[in-house]
C-alpha atoms as a PDB file:
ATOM      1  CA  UNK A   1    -145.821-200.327 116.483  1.00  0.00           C
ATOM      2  CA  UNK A   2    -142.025-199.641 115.189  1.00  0.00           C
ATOM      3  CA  UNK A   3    -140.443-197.118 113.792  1.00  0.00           C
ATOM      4  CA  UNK A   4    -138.036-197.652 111.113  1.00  0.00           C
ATOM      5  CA  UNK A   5    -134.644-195.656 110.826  1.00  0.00           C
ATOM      6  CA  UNK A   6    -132.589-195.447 107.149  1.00  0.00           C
ATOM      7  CA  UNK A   7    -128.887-193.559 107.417  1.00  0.00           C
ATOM      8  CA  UNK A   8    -128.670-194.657 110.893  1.00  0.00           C
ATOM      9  CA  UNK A   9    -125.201-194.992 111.550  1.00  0.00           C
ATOM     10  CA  UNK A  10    -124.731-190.794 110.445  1.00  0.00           C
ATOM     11  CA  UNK A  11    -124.757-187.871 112.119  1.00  0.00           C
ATOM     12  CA  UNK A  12    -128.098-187.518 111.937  1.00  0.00           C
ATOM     13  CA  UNK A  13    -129.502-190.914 111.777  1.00  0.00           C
ATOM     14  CA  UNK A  14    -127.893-191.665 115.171  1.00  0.00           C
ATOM     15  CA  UNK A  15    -128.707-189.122 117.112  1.00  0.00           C
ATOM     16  CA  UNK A  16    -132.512-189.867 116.192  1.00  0.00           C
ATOM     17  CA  UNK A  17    -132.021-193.364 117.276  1.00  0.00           C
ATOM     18  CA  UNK A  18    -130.522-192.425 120.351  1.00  0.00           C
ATOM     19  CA  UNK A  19    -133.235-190.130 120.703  1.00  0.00           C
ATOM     20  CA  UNK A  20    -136.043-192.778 120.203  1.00  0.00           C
ATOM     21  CA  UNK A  21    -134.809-195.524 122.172  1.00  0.00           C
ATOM     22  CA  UNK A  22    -134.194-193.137 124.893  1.00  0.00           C
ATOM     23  CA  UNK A  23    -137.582-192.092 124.871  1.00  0.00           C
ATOM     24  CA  UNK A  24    -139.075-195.717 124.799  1.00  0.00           C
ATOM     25  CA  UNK A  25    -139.869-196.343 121.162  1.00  0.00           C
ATOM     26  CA  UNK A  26    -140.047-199.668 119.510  1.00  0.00           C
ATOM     27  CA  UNK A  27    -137.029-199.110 116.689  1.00  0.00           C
ATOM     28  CA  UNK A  28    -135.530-200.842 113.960  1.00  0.00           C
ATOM     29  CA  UNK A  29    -132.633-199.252 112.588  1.00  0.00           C
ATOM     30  CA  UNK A  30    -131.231-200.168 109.004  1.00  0.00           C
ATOM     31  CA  UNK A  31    -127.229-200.506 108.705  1.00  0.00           C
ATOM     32  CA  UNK A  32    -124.926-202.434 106.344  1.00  0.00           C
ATOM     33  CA  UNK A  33    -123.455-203.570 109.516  1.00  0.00           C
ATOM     34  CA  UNK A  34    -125.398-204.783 112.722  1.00  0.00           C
ATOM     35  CA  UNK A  35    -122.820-205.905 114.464  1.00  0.00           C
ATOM     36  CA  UNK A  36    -120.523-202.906 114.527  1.00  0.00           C
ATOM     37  CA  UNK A  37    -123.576-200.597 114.269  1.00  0.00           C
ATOM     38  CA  UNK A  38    -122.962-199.710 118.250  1.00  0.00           C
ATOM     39  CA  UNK A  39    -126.888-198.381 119.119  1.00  0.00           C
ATOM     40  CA  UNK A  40    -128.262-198.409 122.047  1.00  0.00           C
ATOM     41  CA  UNK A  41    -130.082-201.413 123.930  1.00  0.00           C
ATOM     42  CA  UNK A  42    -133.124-202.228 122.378  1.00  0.00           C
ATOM     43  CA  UNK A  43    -132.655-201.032 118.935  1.00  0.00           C
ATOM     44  CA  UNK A  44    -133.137-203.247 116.462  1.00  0.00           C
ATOM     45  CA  UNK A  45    -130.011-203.197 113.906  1.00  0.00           C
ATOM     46  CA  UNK A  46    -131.336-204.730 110.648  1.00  0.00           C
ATOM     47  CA  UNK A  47    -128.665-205.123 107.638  1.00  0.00           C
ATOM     48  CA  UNK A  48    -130.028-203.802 104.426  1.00  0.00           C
ATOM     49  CA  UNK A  49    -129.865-200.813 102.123  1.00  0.00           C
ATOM     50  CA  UNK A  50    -131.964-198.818 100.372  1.00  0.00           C
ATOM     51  CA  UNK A  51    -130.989-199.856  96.873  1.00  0.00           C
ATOM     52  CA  UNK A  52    -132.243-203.753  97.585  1.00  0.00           C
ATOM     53  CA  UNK A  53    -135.626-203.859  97.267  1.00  0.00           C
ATOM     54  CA  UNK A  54    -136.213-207.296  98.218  1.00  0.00           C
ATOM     55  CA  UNK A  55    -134.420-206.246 101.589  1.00  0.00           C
ATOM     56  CA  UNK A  56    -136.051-203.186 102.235  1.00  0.00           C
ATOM     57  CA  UNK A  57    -139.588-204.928 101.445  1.00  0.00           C
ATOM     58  CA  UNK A  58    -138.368-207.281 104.697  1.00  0.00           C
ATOM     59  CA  UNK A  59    -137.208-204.303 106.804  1.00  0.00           C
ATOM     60  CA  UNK A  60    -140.533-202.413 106.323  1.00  0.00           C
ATOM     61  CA  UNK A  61    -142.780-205.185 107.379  1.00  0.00           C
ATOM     62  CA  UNK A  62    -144.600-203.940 110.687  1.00  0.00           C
ATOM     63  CA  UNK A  63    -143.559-200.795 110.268  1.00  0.00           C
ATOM     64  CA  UNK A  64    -145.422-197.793 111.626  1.00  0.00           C
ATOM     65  CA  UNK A  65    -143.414-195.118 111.135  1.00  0.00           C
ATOM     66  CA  UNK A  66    -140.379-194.414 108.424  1.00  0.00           C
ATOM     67  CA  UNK A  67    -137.505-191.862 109.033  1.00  0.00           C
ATOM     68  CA  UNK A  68    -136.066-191.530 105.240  1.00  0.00           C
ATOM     69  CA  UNK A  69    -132.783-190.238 104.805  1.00  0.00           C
ATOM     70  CA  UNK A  70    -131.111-190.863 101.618  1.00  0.00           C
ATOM     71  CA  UNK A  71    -127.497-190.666 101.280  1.00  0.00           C
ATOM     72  CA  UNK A  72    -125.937-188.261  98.086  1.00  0.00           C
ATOM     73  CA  UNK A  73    -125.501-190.818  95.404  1.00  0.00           C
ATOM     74  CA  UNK A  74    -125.752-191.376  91.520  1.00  0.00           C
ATOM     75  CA  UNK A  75    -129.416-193.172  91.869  1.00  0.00           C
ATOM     76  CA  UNK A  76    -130.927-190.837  94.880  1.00  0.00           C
ATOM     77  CA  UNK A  77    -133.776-190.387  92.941  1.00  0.00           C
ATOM     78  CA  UNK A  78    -134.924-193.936  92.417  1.00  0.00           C
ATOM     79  CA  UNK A  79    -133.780-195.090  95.897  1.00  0.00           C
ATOM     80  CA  UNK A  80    -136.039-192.474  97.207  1.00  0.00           C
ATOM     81  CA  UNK A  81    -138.679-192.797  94.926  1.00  0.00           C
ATOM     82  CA  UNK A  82    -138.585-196.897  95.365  1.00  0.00           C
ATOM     83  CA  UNK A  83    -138.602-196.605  99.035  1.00  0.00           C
ATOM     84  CA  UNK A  84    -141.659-194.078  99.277  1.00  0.00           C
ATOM     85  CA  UNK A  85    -143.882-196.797  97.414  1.00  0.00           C
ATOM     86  CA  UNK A  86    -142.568-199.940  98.991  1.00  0.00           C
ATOM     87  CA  UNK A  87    -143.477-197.981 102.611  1.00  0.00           C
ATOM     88  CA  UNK A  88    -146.829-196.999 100.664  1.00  0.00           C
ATOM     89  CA  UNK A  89    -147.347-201.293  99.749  1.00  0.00           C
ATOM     90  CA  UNK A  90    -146.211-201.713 103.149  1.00  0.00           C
ATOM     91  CA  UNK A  91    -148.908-199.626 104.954  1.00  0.00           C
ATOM     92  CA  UNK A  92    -146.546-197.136 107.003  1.00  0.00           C
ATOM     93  CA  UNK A  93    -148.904-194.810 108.148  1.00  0.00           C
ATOM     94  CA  UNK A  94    -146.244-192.091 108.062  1.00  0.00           C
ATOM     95  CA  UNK A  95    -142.910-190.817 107.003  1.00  0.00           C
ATOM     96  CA  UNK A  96    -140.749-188.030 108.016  1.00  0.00           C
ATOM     97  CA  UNK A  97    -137.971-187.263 105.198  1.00  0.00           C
ATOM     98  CA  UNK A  98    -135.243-185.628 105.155  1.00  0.00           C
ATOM     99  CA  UNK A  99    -135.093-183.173 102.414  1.00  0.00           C
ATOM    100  CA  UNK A 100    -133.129-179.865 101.942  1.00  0.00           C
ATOM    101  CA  UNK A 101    -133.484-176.038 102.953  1.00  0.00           C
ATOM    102  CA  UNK A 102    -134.726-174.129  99.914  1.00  0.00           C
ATOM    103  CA  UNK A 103    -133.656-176.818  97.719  1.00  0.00           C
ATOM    104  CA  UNK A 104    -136.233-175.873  94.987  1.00  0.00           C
ATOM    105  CA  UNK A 105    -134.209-172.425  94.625  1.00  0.00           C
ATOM    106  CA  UNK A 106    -131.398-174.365  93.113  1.00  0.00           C
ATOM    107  CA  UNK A 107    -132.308-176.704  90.601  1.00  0.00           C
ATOM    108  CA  UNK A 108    -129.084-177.217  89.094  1.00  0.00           C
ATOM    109  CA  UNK A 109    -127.800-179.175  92.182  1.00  0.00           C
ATOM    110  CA  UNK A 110    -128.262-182.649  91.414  1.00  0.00           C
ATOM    111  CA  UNK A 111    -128.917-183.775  95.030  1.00  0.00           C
ATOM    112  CA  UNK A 112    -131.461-180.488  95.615  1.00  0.00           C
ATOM    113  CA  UNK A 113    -133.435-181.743  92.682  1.00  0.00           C
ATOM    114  CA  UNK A 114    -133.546-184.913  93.898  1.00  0.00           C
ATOM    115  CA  UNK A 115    -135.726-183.847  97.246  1.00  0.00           C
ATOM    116  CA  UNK A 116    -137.472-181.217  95.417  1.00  0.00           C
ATOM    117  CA  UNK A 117    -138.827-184.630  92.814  1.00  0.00           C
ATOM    118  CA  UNK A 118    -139.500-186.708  96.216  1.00  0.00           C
ATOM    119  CA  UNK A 119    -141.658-183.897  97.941  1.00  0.00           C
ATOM    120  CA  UNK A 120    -143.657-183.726  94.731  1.00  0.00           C
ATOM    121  CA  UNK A 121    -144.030-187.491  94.904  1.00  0.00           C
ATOM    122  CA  UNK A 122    -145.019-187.233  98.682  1.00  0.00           C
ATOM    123  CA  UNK A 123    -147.732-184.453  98.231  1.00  0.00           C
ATOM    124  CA  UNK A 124    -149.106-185.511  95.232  1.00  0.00           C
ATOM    125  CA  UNK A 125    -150.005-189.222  96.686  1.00  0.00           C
ATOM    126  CA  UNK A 126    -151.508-187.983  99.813  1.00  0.00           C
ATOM    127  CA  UNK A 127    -148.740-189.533 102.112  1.00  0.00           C
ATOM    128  CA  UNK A 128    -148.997-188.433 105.799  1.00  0.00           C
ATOM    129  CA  UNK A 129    -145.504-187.200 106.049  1.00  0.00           C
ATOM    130  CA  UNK A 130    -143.305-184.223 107.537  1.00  0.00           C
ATOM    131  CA  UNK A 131    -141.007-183.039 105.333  1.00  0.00           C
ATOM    132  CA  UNK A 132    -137.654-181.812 106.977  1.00  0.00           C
ATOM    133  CA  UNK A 133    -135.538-179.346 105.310  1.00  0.00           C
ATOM    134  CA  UNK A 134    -132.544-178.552 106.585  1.00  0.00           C
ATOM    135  CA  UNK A 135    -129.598-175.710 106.172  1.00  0.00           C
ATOM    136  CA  UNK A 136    -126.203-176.713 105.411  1.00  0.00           C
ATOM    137  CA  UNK A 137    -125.097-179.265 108.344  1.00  0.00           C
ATOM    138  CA  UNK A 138    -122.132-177.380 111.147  1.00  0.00           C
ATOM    139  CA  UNK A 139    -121.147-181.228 111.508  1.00  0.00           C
ATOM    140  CA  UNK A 140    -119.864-181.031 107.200  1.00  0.00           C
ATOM    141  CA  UNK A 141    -116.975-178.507 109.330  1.00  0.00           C
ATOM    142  CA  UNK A 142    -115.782-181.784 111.193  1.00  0.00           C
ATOM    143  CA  UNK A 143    -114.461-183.086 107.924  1.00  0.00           C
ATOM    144  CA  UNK A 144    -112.347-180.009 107.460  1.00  0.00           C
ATOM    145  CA  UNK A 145    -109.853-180.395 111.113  1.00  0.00           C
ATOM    146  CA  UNK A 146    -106.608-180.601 109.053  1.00  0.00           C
ATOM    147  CA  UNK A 147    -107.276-177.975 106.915  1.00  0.00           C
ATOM    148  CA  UNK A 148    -108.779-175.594 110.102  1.00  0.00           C
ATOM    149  CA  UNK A 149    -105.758-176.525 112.416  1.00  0.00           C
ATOM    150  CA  UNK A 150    -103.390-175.776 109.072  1.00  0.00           C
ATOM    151  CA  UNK A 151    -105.333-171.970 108.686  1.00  0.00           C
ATOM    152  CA  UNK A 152    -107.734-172.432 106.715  1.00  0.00           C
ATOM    153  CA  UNK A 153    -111.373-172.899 105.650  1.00  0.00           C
ATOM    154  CA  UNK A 154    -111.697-174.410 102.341  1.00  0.00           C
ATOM    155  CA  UNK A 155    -115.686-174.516 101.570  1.00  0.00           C
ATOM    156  CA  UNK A 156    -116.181-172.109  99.210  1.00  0.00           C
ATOM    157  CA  UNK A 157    -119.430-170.692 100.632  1.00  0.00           C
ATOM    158  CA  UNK A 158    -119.246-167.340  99.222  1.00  0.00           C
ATOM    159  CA  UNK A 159    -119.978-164.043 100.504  1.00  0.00           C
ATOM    160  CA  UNK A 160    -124.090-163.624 100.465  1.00  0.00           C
ATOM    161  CA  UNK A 161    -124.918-165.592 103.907  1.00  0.00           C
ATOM    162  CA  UNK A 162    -125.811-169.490 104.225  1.00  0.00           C
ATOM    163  CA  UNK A 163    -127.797-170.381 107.311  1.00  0.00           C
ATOM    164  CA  UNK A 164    -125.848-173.682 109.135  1.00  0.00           C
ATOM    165  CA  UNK A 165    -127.999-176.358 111.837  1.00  0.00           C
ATOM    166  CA  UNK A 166    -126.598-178.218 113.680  1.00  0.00           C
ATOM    167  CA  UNK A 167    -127.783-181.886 113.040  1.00  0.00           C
ATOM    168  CA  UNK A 168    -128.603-182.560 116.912  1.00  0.00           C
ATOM    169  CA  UNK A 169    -131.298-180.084 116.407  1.00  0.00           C
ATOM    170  CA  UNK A 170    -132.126-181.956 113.252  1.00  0.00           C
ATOM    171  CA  UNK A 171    -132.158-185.110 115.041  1.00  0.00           C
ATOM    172  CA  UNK A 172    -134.087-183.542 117.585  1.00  0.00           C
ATOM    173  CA  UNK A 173    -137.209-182.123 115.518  1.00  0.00           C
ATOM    174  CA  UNK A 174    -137.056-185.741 113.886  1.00  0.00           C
ATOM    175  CA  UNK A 175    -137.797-187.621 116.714  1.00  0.00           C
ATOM    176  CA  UNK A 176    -140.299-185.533 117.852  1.00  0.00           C
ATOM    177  CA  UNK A 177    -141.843-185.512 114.126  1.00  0.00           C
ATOM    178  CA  UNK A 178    -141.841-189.703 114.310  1.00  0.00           C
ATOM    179  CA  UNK A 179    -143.377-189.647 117.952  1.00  0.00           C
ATOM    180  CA  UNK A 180    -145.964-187.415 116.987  1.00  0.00           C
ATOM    181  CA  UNK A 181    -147.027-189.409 113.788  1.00  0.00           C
ATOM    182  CA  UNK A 182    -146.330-193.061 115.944  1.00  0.00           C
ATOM    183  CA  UNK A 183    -148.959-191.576 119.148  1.00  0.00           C
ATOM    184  CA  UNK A 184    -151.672-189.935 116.830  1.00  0.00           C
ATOM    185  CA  UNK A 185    -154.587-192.099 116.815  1.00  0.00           C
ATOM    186  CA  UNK A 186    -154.706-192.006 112.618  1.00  0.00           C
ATOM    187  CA  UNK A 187    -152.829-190.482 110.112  1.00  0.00           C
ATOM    188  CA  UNK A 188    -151.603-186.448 109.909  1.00  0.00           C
ATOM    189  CA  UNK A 189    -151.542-184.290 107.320  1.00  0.00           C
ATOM    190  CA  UNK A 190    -148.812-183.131 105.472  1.00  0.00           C
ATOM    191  CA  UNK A 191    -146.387-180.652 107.172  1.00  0.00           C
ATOM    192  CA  UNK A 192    -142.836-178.578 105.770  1.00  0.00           C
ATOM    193  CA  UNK A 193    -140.638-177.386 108.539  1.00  0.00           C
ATOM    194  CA  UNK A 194    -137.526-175.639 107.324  1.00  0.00           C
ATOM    195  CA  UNK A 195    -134.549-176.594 109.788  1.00  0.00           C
ATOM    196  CA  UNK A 196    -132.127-173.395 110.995  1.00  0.00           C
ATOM    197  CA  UNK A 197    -129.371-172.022 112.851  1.00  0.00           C
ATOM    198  CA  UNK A 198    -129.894-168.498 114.522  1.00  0.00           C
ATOM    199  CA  UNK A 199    -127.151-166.955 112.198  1.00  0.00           C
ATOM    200  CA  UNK A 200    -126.681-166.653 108.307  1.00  0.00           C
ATOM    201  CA  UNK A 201    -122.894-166.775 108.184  1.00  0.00           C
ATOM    202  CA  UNK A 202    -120.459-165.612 105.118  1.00  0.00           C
ATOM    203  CA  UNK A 203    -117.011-166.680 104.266  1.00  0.00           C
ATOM    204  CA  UNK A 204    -115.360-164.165 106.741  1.00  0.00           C
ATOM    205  CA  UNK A 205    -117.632-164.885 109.532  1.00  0.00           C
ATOM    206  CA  UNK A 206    -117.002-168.630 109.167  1.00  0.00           C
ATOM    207  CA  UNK A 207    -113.006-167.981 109.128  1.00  0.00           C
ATOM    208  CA  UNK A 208    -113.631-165.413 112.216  1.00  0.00           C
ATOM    209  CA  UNK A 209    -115.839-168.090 114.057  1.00  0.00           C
ATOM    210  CA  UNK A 210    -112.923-170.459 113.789  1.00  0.00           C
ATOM    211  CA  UNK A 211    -110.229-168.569 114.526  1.00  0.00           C
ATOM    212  CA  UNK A 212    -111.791-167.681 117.761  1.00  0.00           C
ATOM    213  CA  UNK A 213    -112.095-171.380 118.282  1.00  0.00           C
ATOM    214  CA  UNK A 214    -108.954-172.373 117.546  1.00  0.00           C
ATOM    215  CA  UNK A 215    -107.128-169.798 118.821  1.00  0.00           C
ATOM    216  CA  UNK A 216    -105.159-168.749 115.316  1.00  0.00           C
ATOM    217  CA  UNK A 217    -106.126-166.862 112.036  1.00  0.00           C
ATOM    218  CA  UNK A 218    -108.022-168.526 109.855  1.00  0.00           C
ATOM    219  CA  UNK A 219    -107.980-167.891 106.000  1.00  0.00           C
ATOM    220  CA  UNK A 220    -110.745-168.262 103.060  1.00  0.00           C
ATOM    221  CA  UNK A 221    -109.312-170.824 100.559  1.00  0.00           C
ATOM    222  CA  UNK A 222    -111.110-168.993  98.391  1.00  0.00           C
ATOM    223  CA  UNK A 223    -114.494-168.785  95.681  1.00  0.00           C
ATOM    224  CA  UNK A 224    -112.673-171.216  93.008  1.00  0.00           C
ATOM    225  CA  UNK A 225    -114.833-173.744  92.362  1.00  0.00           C
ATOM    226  CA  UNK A 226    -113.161-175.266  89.708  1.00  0.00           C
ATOM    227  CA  UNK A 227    -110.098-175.682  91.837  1.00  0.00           C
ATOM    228  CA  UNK A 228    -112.549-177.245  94.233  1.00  0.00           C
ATOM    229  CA  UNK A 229    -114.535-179.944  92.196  1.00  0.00           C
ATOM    230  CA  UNK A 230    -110.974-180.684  91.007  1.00  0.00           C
ATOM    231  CA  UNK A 231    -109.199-181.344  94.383  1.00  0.00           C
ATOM    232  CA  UNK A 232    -113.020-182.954  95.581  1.00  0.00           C
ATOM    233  CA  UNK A 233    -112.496-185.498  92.437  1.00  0.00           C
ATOM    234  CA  UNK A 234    -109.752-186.807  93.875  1.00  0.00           C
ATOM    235  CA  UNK A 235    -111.034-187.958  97.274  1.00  0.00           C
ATOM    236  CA  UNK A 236    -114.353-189.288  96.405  1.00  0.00           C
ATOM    237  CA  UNK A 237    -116.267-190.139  92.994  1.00  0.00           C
ATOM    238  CA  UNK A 238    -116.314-187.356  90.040  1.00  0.00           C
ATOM    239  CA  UNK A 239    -120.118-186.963  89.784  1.00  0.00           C
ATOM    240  CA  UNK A 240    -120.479-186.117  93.843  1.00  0.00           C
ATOM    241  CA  UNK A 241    -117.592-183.335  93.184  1.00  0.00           C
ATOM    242  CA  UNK A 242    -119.780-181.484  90.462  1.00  0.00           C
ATOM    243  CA  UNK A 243    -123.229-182.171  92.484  1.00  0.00           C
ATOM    244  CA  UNK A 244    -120.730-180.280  95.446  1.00  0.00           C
ATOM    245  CA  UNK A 245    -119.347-177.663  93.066  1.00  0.00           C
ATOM    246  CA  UNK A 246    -123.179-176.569  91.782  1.00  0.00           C
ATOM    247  CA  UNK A 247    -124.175-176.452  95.548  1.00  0.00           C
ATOM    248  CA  UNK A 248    -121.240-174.155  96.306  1.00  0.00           C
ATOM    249  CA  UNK A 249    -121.913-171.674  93.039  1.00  0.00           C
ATOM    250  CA  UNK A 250    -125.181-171.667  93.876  1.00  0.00           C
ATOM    251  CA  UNK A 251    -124.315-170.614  97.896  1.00  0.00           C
ATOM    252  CA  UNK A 252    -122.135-168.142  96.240  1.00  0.00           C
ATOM    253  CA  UNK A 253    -124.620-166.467  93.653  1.00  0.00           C
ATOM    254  CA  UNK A 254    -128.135-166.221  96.021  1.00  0.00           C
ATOM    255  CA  UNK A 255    -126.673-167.610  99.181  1.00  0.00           C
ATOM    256  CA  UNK A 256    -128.703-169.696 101.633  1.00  0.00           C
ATOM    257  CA  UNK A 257    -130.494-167.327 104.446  1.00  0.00           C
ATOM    258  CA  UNK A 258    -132.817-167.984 106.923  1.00  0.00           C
ATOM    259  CA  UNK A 259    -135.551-165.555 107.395  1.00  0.00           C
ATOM    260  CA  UNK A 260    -136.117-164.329 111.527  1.00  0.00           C
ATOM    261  CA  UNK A 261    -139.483-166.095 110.760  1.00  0.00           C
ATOM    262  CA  UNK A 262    -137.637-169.244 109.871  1.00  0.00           C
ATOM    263  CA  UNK A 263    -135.466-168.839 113.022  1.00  0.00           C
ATOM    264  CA  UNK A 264    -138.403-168.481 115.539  1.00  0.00           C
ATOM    265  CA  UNK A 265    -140.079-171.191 113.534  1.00  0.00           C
ATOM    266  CA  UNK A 266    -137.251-173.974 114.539  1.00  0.00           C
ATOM    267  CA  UNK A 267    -137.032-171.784 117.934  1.00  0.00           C
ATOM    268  CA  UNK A 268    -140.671-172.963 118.508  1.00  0.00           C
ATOM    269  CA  UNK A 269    -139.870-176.469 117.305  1.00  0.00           C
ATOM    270  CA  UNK A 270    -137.170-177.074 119.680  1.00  0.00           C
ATOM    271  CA  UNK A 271    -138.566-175.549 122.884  1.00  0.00           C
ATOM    272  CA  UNK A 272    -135.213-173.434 122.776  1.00  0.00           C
ATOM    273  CA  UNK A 273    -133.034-171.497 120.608  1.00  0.00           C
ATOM    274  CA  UNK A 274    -130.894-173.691 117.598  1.00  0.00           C
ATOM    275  CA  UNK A 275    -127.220-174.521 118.414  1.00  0.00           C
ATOM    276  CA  UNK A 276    -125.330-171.413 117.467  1.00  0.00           C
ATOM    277  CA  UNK A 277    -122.387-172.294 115.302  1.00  0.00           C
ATOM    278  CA  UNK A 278    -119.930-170.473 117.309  1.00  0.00           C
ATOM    279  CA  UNK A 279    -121.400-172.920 120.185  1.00  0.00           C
ATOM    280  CA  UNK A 280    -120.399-175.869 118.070  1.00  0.00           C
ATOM    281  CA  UNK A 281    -116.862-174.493 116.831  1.00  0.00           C
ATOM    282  CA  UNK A 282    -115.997-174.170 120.090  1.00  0.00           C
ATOM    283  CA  UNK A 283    -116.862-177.556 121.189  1.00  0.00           C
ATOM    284  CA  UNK A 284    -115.276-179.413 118.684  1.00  0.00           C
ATOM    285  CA  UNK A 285    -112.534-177.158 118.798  1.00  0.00           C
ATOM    286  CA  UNK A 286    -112.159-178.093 122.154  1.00  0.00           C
ATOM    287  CA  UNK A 287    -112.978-182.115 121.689  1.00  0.00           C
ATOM    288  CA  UNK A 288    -110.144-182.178 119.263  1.00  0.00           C
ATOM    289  CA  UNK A 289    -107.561-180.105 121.741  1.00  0.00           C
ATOM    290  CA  UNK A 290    -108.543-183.215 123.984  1.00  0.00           C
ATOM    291  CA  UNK A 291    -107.569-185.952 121.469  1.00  0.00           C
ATOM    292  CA  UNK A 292    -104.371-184.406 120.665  1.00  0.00           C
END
C-alpha cells in the first residue's frame, strides 16, 4: 500500500512527506525533478505533473492513497478534475485534497471556484475523501522579507479579519488524514475539516505583529488593489495577478474569520493549539537575522 504525494516539493507538500516517511509509510512523491527533489530516505521521487495524463496514469498505479494539491494555474480546473477520475480508474481507495477556507463565499476568485467545482465533483461521485480547507497560508509572509525589512506589509488584506494557518499544521492534519484512510480496513466516508489559526488578524494587527518581530515600524501599503494586480503583473503571469487581486477585494469586503468553533475544531485535530502567527513572525524573523 502507497501513498501518493502531488505539490511535493512546497511548503505544504513537503512537510507531509516528511511527515509520512517519518512515520513509516510507503510514499511516492511526484516532482518535475527527482534528483534535486531532496526527500527523505525512502521516498519515492517520481517525475511527472499533473497536466500529463499519460504520466500521472503511471504514477497512480498501486496507489492507495492520493494527497491532491493543485498548484494556482490557468487549467486548475481540468488538472483537478482529470486527476480525481484517473485516481477513480486507478482504484485509490481515498483522497485527501487540498481545497480552500470558505472558498464557496467568494465565487469571483478564480482559484476559490476552482475547489468549490472539485468538492462538488468529489461528493457527488461518492469518493472516500477528506476535504482540507485551509485559511490564508503565514508561509505566503515569507515571500514578502524585502518589503518587511524595508517597513512595510504590502498584502492588501483589508480591515474585516482573515484567519492565517500555518502550513505545518496543514501538513500535519494531512498526514494524519492519509494514515487514517491508508490503516482503515475499507473505505471512509466523506469528511470537511476547515484548517485555522487561533487569531483573525486585520491589516494593523499584521503590521503590529511584524514590527514586534522585526524590531521596527511596520506600515500598511495600503487597500489599492489596482496598484496591486498592476505591480503583481509584473512578477508573474497577468491572469494569476487578477485571480490575486479578486482574493484580496474579497478579504477586504467580508474578510476571512474563523469562528471559536472552527478554532477548537483544528485545536482537536492537532492534539494542541494551531501555530499562532506571532509564533511564526518571530521565528522567521529570527531565521532571517541568522542568514544575514
Amino acid at each position: 500500500m502507497t501513498i501518493l504525494v502531488t505539490g511535493s516539493t512546497g511548503h505544504t507538500g513537503r512537510e507531509v512527506v516528511r511527515l509520512l516517511a517519518g512515520r513509516g509509510a510507503e510514499v511516492r512523491a511526484l516532482t518535475r525533478s527527482p534528483a534535486a527533489a531532496g526527500f527523505p530516505p525512502g521516498v519515492a521521487a517520481v517525475q511527472g505533473e499533473l497536466a500529463d495524463v499519460a504520466g500521472m496514469r503511471t504514477a497512480l498505479a498501486g496507489i492507495s492513497t492520493l494527497f491532491l494539491l493543485v498548484p494556482n494555474v490557468g487549467d486548475e480546473l481540468q488538472q483537478t478534475l482529470t486527476v480525481l477520475n484517473l485516481a477513480r480508474e486507478a482504484g485509490v481507495r481515498g483522497v485527501v485534497y487540498l481545497s480552500v477556507y470558505q472558498c464557496e463565499l467568494h465565487p469571483q476568485v478564480p482559484h476559490f471556484a476552482c475547489k468549490v467545482a472539485a468538492e462538488r465533483m468529489i461528493e457527488a461521485t461518492g469518493m472516500a475523501a477528506s476535504i482540507l480547507r485551509p485559511a490564508f497560508f503565514m508561509q505566503n509572509d515569507l515571500s514578502l522579507k524585502d518589503a518587511l525589512e524595508a517597513g512595510c506589509y504590502p498584502h492588501p488584506v483589508g480591515h474585516r479579519g482573515m484567519a492565517y494557518v500555518d502550513t505545518r499544521d496543514i501538513a500535519q492534519v494531512a498526514a494524519d488524514e492519509l494514515l487514517r484512510r491508508e490503516h482503515a480496513a475499507s473505505a471512509l466516508p466523506l469528511v470537511r475539516h476547515d484548517l485555522v489559526g487561533p487569531d483573525n488578524l486585520t491589516a494593523s494587527d499584521l503590521c503590529a505583529g511584524w514590527g514586534r518581530a522585526l524590531g521596527r515600524d511596520i506600515a500598511y501599503a495600503g487597500d489599492d488593489l489596482v496598484g496591486f494586480e498592476r505591480e503583481l503583473a509584473g512578477h508573474v503571469p497577468a491572469g494569476f495577478a487578477h485571480d490575486l487581486r479578486m482574493m484580496f477585494q474579497g478579504f477586504q469586503q467580508q474578510g476571512s474569520p474563523a469562528t471559536p468553533q472552527a478554532v477548537a475544531r483544528m485545536t482537536a485535530l492537532l492534539g494542541r493549539p494551531p501555530r499562532s502567527h506571532a509564533a511564526f513572525a518571530a521565528e522567521a524573523a529570527a531565521r532571517w537575522r541568522d542568514s544575514a
